[in-house]
Protein backbone atom coordinates (compact mmCIF):
# COMPACT_ATOMS: atom_id res chain seq x y z
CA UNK A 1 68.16 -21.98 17.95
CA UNK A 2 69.19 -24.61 19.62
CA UNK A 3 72.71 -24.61 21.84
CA UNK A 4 75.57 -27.10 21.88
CA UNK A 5 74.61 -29.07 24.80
CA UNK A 6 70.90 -29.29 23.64
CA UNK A 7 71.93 -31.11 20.41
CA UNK A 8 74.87 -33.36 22.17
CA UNK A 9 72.20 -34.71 24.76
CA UNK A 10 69.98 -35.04 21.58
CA UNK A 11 72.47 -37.15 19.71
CA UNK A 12 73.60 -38.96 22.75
CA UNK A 13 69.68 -39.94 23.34
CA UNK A 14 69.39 -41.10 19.61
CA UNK A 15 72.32 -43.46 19.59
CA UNK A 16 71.31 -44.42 23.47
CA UNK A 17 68.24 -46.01 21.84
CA UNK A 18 69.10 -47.05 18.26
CA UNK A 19 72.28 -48.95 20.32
CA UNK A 20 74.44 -47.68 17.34
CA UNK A 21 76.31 -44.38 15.76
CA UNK A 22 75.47 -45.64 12.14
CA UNK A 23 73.46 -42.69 10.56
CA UNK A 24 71.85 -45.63 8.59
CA UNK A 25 71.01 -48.13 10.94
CA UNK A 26 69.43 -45.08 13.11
CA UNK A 27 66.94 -44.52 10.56
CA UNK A 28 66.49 -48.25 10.07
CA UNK A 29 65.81 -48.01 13.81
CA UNK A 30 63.61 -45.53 13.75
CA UNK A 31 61.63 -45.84 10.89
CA UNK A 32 63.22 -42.88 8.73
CA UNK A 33 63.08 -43.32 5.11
CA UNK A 34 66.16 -43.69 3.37
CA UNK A 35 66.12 -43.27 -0.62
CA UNK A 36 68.61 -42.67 -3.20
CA UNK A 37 67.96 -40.96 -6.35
CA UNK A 38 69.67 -38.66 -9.20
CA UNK A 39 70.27 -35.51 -6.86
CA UNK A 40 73.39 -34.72 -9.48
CA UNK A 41 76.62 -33.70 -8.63
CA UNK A 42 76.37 -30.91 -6.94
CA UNK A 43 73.92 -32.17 -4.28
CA UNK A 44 74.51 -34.82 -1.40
CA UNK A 45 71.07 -35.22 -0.30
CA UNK A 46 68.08 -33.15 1.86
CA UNK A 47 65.34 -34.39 4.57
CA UNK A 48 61.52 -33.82 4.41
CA UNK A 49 58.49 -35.02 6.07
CA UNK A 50 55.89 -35.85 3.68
CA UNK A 51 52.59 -36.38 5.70
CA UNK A 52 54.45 -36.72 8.60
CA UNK A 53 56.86 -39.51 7.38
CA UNK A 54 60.06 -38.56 7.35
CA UNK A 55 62.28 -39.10 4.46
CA UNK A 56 65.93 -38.43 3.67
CA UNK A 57 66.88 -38.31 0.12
CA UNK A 58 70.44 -39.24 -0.79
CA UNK A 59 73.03 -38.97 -4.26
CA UNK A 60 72.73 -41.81 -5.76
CA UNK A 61 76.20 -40.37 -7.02
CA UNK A 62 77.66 -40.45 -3.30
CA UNK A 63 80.14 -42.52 -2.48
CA UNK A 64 79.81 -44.42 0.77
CA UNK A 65 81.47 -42.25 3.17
CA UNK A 66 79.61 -39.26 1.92
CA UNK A 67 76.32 -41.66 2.35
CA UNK A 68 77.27 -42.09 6.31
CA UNK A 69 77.97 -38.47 6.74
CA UNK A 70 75.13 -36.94 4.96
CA UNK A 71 72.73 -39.25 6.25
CA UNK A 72 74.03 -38.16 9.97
CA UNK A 73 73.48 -34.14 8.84
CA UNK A 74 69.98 -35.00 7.50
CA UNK A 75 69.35 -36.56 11.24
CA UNK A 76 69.91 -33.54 12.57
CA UNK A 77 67.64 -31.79 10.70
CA UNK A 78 65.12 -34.48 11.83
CA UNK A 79 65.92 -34.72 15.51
CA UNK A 80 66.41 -30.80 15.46
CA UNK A 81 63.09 -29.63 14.59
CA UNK A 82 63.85 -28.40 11.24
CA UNK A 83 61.16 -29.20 9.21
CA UNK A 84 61.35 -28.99 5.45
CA UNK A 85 62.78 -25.39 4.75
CA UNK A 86 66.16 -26.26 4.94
CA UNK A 87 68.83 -26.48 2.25
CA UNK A 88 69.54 -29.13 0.65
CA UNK A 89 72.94 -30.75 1.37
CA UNK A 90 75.32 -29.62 -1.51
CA UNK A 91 78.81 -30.14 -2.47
CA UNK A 92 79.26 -26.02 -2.29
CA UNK A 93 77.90 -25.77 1.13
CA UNK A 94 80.35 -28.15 3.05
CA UNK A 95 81.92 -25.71 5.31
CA UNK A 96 81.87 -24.92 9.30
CA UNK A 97 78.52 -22.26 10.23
CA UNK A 98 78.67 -20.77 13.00
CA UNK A 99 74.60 -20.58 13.72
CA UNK A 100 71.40 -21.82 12.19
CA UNK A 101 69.96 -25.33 11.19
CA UNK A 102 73.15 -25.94 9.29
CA UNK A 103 74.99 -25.61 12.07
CA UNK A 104 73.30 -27.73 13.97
CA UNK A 105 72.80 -30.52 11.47
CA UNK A 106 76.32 -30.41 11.17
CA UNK A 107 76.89 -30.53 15.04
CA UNK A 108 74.35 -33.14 15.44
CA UNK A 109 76.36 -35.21 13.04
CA UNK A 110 79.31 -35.12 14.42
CA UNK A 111 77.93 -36.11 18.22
CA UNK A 112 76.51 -39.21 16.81
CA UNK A 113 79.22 -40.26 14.73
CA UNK A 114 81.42 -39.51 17.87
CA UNK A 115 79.33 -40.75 20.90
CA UNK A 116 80.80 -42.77 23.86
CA UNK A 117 84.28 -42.15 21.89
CA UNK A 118 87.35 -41.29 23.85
CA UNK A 119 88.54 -38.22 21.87
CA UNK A 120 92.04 -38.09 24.27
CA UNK A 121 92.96 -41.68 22.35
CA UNK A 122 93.64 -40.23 19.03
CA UNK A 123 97.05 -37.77 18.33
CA UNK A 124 95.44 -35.59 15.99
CA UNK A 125 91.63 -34.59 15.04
CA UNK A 126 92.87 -35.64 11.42
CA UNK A 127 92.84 -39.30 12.69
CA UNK A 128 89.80 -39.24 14.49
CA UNK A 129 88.01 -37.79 12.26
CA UNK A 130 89.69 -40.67 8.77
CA UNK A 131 88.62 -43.61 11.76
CA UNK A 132 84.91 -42.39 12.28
CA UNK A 133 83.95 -41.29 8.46
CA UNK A 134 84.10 -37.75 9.06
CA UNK A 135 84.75 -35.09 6.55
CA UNK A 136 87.74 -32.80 7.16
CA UNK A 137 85.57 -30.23 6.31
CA UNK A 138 83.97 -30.61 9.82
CA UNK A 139 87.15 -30.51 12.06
CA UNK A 140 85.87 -27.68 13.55
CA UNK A 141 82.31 -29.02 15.30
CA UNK A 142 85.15 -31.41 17.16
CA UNK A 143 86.30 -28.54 19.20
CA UNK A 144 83.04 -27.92 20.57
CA UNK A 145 82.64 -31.23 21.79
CA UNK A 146 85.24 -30.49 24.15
C-alpha cells in the first residue's frame, strides 16, 4: 500500500506535467480514455486497462461535478498501480476508507483537485471543498493533506 506522501508527490507530478488539476484534461493529456456509457444509477464509473490502454468508464447519468470527481478517483487507480480488480465507483461506496486502493484513489483525488492551492485562504473545509468540485463526502482526505 502506498502512504500519504507517496500519492501527494504522485498527484503533484501528474498535474506538474498535464499543467492542470482538471481530472479530464489530465487524461486528455495523457492519453487516458474517457467514455461514458449506461453504468445505471447506482454506479459512477470504474478504470481498466484493456491491452494496456487505459480506459475510464463514466455514468452517462452523472452530472458534471460527479464527472470531475470520479474521473479524479479513477486517476488514482491509474497512477496508483491498481490495475483492474478494483471496485467500481458506486453511489453506496462514497465514504472516507481508511486503507486500500479506495483509499488511495480517493486521496489521489483530492491532491490533484487541490494542488498548488492555499488551503489557509478558505474559513471552512465546506468552502474549499463547494470552490474545487469536491464531494462533502471526502472532507476527511483534506485533513491529511495537512
Amino acid at each position: 500500500m502506498r502512504n500519504a506522501s507517496w500519492i501527494k508527490q504522485r498527484a503533484l507530478e501528474v498535474v506538474y506535467a498535464a499543467g492542470t488539476n482538471n481530472p479530464m484534461k489530465i487524461c486528455e493529456e495523457n492519453g487516458i480514455y474517457v467514455c461514458h456509457q449506461d453504468l445505471g444509477k447506482a454506479f459512477l464509473g470504474h478504470y481498466t486497462n484493456i491491452r494496456r490502454i487505459p480506459l475510464i468508464t463514466l455514468s452517462s447519468q452523472n452530472s458534471e461535478f460527479e464527472d470531475t470527481y470520479t474521473c479524479g478517483h479513477e486517476l488514482g487507480h491509474h497512477y496508483c498501480d491498481h490495475g483492474n480488480n478494483t471496485e467500481w465507483l458506486s453511489r453506496q461506496n462514497l465514504k472516507f476508507n481508511t486503507w486500500g486502493s479506495e483509499y488511495e484513489a480517493n486521496l489521489f483525488m483530492v491532491n490533484i483537485m487541490l494542488a498548488n492551492v492555499d488551503l489557509s485562504e478558505f474559513e471552512t473545509k465546506e468552502q474549499l471543498l463547494k470552490t474545487y468540485g469536491i464531494p462533502l463526502w471526502a472532507s476527511r482526505y483534506v485533513d491529511l493533506l495537512k
